[in-house]
N, C-alpha and C. Protein backbone atom coordinates (compact mmCIF):
# COMPACT_ATOMS: atom_id res chain seq x y z
N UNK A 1 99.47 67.47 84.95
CA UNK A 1 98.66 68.05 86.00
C UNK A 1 99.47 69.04 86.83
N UNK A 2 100.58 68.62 87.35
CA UNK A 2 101.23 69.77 87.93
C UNK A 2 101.47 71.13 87.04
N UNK A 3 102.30 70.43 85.83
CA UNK A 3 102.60 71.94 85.09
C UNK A 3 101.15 72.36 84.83
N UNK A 4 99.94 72.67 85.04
CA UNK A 4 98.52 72.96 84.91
C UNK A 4 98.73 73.55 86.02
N UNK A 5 98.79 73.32 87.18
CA UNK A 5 98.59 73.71 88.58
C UNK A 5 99.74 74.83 88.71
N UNK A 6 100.96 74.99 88.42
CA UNK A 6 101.59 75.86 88.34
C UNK A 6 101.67 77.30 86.87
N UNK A 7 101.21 76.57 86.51
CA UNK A 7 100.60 77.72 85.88
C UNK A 7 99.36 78.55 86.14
N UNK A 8 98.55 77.84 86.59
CA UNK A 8 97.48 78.42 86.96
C UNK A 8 97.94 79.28 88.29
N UNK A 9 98.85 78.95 89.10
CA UNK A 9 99.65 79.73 90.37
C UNK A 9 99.97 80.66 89.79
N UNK A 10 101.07 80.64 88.48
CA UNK A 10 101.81 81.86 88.47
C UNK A 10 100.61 82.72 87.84
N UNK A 11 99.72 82.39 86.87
CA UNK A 11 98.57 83.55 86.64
C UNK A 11 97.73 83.95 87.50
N UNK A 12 97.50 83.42 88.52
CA UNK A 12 96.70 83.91 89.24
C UNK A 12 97.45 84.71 90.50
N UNK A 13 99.11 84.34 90.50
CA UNK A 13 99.95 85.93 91.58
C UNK A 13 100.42 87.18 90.60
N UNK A 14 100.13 86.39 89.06
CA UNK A 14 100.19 88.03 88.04
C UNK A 14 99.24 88.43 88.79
N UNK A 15 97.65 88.38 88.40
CA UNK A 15 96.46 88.82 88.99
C UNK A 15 96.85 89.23 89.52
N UNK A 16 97.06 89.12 90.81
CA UNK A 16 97.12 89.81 92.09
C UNK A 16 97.72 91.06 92.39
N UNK A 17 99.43 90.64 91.55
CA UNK A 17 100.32 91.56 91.54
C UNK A 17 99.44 92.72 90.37
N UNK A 18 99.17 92.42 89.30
CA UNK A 18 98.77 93.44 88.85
C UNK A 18 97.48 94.32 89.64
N UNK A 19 96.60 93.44 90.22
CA UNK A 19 95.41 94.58 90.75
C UNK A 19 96.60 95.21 91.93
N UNK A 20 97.33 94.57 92.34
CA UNK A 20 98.05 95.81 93.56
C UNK A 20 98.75 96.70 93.50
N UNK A 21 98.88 96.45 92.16
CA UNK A 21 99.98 97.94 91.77
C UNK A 21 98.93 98.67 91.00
N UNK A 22 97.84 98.65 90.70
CA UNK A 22 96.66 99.60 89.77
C UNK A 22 96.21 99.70 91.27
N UNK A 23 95.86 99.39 92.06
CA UNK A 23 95.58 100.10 93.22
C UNK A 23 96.39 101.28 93.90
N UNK A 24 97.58 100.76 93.72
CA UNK A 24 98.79 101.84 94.53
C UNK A 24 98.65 102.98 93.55
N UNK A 25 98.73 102.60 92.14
CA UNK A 25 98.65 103.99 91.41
C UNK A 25 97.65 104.53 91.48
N UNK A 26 96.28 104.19 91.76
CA UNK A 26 94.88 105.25 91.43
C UNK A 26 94.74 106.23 92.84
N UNK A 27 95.93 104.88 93.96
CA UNK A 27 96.07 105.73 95.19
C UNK A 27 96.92 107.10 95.51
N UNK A 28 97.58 107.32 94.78
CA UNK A 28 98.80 108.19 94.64
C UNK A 28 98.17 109.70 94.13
N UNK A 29 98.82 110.30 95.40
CA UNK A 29 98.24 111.59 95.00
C UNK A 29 98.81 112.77 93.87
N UNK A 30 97.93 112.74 92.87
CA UNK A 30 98.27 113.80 91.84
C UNK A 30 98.59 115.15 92.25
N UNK A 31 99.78 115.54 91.90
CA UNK A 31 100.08 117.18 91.57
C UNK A 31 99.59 117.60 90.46
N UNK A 32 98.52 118.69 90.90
CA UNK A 32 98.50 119.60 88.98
C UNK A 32 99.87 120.95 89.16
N UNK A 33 100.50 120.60 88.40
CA UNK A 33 101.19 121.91 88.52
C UNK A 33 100.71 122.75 87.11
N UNK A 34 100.79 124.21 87.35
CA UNK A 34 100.51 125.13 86.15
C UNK A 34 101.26 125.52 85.36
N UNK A 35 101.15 125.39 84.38
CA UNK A 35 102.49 126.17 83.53
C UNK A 35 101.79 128.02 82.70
N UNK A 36 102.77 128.56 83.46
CA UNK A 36 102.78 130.21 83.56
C UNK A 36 102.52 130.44 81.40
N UNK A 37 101.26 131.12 82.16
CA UNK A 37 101.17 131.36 80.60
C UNK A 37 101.71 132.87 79.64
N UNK A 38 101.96 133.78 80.90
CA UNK A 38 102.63 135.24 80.27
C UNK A 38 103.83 135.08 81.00
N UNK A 39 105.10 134.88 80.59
CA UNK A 39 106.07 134.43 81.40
C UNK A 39 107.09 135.75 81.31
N UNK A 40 107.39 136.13 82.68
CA UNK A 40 108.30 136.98 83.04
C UNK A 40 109.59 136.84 82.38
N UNK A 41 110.10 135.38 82.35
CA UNK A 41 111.28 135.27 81.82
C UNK A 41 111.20 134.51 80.71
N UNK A 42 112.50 134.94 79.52
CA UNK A 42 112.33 133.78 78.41
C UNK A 42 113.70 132.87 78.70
N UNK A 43 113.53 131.59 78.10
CA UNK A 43 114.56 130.47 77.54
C UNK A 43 114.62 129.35 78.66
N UNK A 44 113.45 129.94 79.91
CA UNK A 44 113.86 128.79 80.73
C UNK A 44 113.00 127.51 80.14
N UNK A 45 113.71 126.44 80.72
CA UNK A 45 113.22 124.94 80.14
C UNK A 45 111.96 124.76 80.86
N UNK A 46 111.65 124.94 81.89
CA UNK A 46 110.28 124.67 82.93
C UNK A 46 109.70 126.13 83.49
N UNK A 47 109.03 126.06 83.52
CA UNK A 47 107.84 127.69 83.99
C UNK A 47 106.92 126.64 84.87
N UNK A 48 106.98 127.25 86.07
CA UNK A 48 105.66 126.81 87.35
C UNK A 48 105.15 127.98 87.62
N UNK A 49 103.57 127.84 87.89
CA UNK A 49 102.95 128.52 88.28
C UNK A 49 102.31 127.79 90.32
N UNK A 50 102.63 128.44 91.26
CA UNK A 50 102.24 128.53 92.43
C UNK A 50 103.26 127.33 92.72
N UNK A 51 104.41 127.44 93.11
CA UNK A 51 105.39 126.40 93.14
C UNK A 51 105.48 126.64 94.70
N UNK A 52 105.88 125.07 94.92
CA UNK A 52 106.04 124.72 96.39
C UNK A 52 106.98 123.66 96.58
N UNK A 53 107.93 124.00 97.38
CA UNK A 53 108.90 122.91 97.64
C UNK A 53 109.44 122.68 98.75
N UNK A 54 109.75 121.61 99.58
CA UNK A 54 110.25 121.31 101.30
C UNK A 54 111.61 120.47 101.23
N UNK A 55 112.23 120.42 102.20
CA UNK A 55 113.16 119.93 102.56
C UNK A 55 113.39 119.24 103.67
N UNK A 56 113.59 117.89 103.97
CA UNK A 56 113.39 117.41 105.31
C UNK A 56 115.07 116.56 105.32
N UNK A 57 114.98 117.22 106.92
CA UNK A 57 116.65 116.46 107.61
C UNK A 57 116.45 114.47 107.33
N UNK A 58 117.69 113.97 107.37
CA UNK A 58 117.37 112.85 107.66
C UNK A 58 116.70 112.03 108.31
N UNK A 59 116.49 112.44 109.50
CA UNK A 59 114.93 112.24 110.64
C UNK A 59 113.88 112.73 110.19
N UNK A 60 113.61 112.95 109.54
CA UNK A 60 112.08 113.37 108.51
C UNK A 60 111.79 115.00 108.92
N UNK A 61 112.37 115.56 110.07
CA UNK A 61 112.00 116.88 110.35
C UNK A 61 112.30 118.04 109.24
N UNK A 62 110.89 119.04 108.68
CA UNK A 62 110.76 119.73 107.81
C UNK A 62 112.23 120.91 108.51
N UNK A 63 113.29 121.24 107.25
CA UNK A 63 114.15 121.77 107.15
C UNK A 63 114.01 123.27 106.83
N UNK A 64 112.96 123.31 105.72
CA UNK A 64 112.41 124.48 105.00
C UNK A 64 111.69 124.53 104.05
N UNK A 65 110.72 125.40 103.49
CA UNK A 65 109.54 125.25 102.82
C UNK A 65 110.07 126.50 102.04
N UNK A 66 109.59 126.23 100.53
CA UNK A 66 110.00 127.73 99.73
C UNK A 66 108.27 127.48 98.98
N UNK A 67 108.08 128.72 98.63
CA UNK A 67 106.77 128.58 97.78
C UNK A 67 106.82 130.11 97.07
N UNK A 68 106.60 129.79 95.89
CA UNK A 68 106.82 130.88 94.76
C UNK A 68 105.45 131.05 93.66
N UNK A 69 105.30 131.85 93.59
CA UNK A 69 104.35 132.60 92.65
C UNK A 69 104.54 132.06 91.27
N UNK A 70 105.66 132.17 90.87
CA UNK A 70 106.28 131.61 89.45
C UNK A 70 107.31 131.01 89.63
N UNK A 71 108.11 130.33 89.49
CA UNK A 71 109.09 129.42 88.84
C UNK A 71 109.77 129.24 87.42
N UNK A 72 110.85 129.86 87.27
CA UNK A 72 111.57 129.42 85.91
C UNK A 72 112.73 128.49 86.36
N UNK A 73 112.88 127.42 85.60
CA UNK A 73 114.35 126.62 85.88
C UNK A 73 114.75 126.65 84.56
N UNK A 74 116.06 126.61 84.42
CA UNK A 74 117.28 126.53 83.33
C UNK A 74 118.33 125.92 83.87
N UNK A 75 118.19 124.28 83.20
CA UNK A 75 118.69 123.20 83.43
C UNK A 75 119.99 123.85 83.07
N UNK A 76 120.45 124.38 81.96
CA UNK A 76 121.81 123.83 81.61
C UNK A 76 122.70 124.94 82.17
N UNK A 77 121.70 126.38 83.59
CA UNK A 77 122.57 127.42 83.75
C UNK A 77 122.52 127.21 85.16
N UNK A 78 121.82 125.78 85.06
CA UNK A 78 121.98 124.81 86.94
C UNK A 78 121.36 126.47 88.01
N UNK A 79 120.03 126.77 87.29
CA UNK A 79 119.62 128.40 88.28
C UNK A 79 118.21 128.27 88.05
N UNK A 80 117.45 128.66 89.44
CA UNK A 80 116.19 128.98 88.69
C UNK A 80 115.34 130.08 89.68
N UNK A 81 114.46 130.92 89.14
CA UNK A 81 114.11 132.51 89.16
C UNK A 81 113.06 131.77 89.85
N UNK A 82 112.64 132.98 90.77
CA UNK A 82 111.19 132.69 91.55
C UNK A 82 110.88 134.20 91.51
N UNK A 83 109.40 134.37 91.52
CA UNK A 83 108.74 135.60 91.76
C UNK A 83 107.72 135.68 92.80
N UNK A 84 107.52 136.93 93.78
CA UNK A 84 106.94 136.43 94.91
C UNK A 84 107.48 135.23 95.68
N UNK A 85 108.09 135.24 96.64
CA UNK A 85 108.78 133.79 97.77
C UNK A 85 108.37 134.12 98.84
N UNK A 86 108.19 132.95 99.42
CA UNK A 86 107.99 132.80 100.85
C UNK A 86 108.62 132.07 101.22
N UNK A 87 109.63 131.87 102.00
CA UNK A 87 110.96 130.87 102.28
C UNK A 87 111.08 130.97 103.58
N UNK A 88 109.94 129.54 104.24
CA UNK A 88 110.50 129.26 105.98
C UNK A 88 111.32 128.75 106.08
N UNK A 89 112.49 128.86 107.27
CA UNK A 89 112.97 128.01 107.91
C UNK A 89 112.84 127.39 109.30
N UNK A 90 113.49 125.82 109.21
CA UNK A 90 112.90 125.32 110.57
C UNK A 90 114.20 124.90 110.97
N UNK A 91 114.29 124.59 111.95
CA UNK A 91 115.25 123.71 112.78
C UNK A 91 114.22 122.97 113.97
N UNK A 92 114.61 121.67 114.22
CA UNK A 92 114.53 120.96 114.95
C UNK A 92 112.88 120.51 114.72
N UNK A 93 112.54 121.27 113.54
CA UNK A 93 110.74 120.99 113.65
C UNK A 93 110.26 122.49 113.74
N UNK A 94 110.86 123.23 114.79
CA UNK A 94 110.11 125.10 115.01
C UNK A 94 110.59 125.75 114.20
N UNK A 95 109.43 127.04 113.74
CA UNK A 95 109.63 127.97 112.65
C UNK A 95 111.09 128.52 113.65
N UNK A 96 111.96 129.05 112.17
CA UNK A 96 112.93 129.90 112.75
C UNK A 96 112.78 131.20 112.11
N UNK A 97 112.72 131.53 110.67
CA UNK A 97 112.57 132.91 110.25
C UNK A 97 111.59 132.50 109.15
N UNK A 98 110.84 134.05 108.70
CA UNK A 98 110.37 133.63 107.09
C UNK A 98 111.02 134.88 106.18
N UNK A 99 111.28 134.46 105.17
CA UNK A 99 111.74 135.44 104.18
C UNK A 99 110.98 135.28 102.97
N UNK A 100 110.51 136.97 102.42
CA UNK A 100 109.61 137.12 101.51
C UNK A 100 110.55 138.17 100.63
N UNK A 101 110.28 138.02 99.48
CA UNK A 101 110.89 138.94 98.30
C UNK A 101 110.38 138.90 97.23
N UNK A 102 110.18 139.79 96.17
CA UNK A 102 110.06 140.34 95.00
C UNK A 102 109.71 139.41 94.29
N UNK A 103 111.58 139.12 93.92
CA UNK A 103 112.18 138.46 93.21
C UNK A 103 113.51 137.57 93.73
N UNK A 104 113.62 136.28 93.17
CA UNK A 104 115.10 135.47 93.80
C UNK A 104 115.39 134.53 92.96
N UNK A 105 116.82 134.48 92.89
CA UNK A 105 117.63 133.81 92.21
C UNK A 105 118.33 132.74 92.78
N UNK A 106 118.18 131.40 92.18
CA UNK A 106 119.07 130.66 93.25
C UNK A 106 120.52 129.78 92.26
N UNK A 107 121.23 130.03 92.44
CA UNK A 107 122.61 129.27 91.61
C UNK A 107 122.59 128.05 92.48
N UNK A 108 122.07 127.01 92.09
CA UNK A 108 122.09 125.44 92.65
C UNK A 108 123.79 125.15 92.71
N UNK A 109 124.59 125.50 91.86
CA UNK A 109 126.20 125.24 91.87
C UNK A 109 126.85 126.02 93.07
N UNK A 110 126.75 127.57 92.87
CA UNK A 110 127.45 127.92 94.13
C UNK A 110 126.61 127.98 95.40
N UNK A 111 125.46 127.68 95.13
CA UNK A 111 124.01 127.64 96.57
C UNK A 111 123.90 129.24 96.91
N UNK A 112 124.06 129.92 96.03
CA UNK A 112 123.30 131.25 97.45
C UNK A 112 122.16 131.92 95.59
N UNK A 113 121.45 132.33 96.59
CA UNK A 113 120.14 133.28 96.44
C UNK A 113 120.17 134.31 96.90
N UNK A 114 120.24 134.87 95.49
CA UNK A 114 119.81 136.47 95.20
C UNK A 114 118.75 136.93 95.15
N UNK A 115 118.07 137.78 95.80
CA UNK A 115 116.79 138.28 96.30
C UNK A 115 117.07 139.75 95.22
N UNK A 116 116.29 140.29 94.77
CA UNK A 116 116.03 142.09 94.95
C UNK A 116 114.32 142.51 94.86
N UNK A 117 114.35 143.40 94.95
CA UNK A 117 112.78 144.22 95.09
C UNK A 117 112.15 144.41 96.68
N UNK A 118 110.91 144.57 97.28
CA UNK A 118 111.05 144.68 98.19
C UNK A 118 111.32 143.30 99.25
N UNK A 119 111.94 142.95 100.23
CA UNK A 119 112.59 142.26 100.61
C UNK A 119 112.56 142.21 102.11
N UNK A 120 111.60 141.15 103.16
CA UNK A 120 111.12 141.15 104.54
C UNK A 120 111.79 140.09 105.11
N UNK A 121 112.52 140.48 106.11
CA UNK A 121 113.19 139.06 107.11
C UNK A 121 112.73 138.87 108.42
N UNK A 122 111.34 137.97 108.80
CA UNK A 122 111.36 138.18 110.35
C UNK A 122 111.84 136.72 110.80
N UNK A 123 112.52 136.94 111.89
CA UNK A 123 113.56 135.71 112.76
C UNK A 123 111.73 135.25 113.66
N UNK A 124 112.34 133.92 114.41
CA UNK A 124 111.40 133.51 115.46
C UNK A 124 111.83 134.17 116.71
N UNK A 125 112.33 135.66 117.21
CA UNK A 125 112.14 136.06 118.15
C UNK A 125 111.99 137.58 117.81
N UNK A 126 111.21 137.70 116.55
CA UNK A 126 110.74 138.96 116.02
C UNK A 126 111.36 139.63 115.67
N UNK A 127 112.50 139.67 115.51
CA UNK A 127 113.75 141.11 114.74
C UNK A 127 113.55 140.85 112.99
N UNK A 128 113.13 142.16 112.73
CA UNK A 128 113.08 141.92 111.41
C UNK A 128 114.16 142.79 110.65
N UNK A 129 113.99 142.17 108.78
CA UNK A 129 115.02 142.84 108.27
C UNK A 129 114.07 143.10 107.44
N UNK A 130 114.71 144.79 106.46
CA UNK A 130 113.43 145.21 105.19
C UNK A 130 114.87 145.89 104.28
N UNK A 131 115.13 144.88 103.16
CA UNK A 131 115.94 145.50 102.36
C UNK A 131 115.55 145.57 100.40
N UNK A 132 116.10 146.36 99.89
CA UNK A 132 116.10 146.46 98.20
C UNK A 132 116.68 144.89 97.76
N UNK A 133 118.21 144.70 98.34
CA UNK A 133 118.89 143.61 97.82
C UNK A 133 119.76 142.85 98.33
N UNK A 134 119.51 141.61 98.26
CA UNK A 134 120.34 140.75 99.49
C UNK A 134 120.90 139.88 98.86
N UNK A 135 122.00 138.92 99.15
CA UNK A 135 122.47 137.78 98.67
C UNK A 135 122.29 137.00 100.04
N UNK A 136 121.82 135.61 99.70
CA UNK A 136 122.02 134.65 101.18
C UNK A 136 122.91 133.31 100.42
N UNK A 137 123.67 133.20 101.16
CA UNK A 137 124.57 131.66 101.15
C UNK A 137 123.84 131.04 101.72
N UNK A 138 123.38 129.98 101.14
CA UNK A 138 122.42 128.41 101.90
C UNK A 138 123.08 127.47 102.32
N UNK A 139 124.83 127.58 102.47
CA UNK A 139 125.59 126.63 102.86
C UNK A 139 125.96 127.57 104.41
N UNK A 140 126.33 128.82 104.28
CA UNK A 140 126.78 129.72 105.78
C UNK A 140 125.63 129.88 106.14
N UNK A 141 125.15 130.10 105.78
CA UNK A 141 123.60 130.89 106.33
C UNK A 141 123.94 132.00 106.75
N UNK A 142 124.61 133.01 105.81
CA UNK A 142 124.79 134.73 106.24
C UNK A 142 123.65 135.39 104.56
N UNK A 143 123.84 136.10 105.78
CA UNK A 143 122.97 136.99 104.66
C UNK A 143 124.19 138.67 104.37
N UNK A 144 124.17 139.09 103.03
CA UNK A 144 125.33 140.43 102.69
C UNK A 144 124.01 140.99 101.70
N UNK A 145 124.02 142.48 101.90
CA UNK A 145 123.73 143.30 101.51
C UNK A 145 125.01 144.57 101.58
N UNK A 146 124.36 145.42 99.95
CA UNK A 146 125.26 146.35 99.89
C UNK A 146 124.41 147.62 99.79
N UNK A 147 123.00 147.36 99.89
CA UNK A 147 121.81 148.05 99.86
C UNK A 147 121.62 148.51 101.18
N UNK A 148 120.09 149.86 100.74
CA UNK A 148 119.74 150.60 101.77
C UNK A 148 119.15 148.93 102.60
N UNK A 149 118.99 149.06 103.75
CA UNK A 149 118.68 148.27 104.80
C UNK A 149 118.30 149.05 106.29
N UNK A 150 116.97 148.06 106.49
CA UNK A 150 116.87 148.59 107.88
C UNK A 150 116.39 147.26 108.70
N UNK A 151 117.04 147.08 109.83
CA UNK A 151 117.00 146.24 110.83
C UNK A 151 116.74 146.89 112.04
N UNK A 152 115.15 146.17 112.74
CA UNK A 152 114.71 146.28 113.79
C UNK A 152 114.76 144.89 114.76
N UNK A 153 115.83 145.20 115.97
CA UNK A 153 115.84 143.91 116.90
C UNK A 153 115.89 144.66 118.36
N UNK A 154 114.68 144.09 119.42
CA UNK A 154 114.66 144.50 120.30
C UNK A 154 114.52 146.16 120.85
N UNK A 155 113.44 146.45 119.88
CA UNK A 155 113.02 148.05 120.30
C UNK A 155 113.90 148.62 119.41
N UNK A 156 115.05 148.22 118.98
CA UNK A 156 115.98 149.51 118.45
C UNK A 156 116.05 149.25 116.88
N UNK A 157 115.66 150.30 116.14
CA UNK A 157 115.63 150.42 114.83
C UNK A 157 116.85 151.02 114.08
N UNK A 158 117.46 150.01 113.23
CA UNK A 158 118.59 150.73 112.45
C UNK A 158 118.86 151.22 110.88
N UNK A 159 119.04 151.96 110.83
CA UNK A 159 119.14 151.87 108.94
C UNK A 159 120.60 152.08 108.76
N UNK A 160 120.64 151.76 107.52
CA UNK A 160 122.08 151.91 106.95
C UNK A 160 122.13 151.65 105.25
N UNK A 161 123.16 151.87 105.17
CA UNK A 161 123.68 151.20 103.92
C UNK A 161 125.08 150.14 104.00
N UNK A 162 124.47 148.86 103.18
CA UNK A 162 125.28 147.29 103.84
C UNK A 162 124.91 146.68 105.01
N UNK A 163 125.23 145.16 104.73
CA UNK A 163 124.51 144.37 106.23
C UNK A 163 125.58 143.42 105.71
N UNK A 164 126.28 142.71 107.11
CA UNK A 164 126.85 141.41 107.33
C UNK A 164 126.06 140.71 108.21
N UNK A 165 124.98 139.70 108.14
CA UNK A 165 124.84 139.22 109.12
C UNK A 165 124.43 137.93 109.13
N UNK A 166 123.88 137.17 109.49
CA UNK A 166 123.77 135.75 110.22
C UNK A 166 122.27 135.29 109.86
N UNK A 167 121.61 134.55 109.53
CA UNK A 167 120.49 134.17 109.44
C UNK A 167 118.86 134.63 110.18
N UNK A 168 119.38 134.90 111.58
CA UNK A 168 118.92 134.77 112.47
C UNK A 168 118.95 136.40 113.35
N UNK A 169 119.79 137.14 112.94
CA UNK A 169 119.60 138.31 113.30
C UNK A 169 120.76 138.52 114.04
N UNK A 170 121.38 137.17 114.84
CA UNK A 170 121.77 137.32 116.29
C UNK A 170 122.67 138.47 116.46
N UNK A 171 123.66 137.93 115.35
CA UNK A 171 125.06 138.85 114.98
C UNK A 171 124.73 139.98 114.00
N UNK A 172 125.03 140.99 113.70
CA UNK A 172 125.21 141.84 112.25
C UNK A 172 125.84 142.92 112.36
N UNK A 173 125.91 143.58 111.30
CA UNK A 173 126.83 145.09 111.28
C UNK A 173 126.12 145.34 109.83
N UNK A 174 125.77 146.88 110.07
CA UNK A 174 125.14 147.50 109.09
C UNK A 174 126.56 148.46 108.66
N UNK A 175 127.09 148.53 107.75
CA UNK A 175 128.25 149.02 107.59
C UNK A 175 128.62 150.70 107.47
N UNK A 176 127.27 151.39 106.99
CA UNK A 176 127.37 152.60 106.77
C UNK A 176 125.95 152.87 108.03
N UNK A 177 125.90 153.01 108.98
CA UNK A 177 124.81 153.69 109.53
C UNK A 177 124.44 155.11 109.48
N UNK A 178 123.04 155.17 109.26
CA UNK A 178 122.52 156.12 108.92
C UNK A 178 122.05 156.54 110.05
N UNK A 179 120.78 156.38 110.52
CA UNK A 179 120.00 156.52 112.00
C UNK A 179 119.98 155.15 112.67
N UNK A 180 119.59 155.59 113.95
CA UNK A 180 119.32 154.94 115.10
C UNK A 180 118.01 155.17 115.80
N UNK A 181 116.93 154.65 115.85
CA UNK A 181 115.79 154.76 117.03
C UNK A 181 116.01 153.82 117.68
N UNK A 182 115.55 154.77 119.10
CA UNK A 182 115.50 153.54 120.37
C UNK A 182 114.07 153.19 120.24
N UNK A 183 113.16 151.94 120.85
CA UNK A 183 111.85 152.28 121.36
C UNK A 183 112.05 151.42 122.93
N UNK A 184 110.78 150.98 123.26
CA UNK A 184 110.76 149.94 123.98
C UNK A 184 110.54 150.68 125.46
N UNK A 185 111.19 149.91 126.76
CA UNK A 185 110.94 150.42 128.05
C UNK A 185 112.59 151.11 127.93
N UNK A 186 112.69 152.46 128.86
CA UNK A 186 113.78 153.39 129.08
C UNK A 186 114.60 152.36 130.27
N UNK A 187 115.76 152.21 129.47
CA UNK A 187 117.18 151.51 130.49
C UNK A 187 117.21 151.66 131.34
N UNK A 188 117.10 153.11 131.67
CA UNK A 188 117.99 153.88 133.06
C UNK A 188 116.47 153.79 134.00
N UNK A 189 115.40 153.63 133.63
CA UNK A 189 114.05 153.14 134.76
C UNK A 189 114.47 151.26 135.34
N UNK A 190 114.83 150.69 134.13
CA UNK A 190 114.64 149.45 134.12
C UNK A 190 115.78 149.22 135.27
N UNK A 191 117.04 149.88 135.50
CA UNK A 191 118.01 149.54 136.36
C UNK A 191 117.99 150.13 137.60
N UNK A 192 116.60 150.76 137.63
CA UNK A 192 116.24 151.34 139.20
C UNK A 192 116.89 153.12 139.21
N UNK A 193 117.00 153.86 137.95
CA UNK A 193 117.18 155.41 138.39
C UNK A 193 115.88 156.00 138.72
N UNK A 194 115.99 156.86 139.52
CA UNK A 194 115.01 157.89 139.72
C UNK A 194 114.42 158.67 138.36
């Protein structure tokens, strides 16, 4: 009678256990991802179509969001190609910049992403960047260009050829300057001249 009674226990917490895990799975939300059917690039191992990916700090706060048009990965060259990007960044939870490009390359081994084609950087206090070709380090967070470039921060518009600068706009040097526009309100009003 007991071994009856314990058996009938342990089949009836299978039961259980099994309806609770066919529950958890029918609960679980499906990704369809697409696989790119005219593919820009050949030999990669995975092709996504409308790819989306986040990153969250150890406190759960979203780090950065990338989302790509296409997706190629090539496992064994540890790199993978995006077409069309949209790449926010956050700190602390608030947008900090978004960056949009062409085309980008990311080397998962040495971490930086290669951008070329047309190429938009706006920061969260509006200074933007518009370049052909950029490299960004995802470990410094600088951004180097050896390309035409033009950076607008605070009314004043610059072009050049080459950029050293910082994520964020704060710092940079355009290495070859070309022009300069001012816009905005005139200095010499703002400090009280006649």
């Amino acid at each position: 009678m007991k071994r009856n009674t314990g058996n009938l226990l342990r089949i009836f917490f299978l039961l259980i256990a099994c309806g609770l895990s066919s529950l958890s799975v029918t609960s679980c939300k499906k990704v369809n991802y697409e696989r790119v059917e005219k593919e820009r690039e050949s030999g990669a191992n995975v092709s996504i179509r409308n790819f989306k990916r986040e990153a969250y700090d150890a406190q759960g706060q979203l780090q950065w969001e990338l989302r790509a048009e296409e997706s190629y990965v090539y496992v064994n060259d540890n790199k993978t190609i995006f077409y069309n990007i949209d790449f926010d960044q956050y700190e602390g939870g608030k947008f900090k910049s978004k960056l949009l490009a062409e085309k980008g390359e990311i080397n998962h081994k040495t971490r930086l992403m290669i951008l070329e084609g047309k190429i938009f950087l706006r920061t969260e206090d509006n200074k933007t960047l518009i370049a052909k070709a950029m490299e960004y380090n995802m470990d410094t967070k600088k951004l180097v260009s050896d390309s035409e470039v033009t950076v607008n921060a605070d009314g004043t518009t610059i072009r050049g050829i080459g950029l050293r600068a910082d994520k964020d706009l704060n710092k940079f040097t355009i290495l070859k300057p070309s022009a300069i526009t001012q816009g905005g309100t005139n200095p010499l009003k703002a400090a009280g001249s006649p």
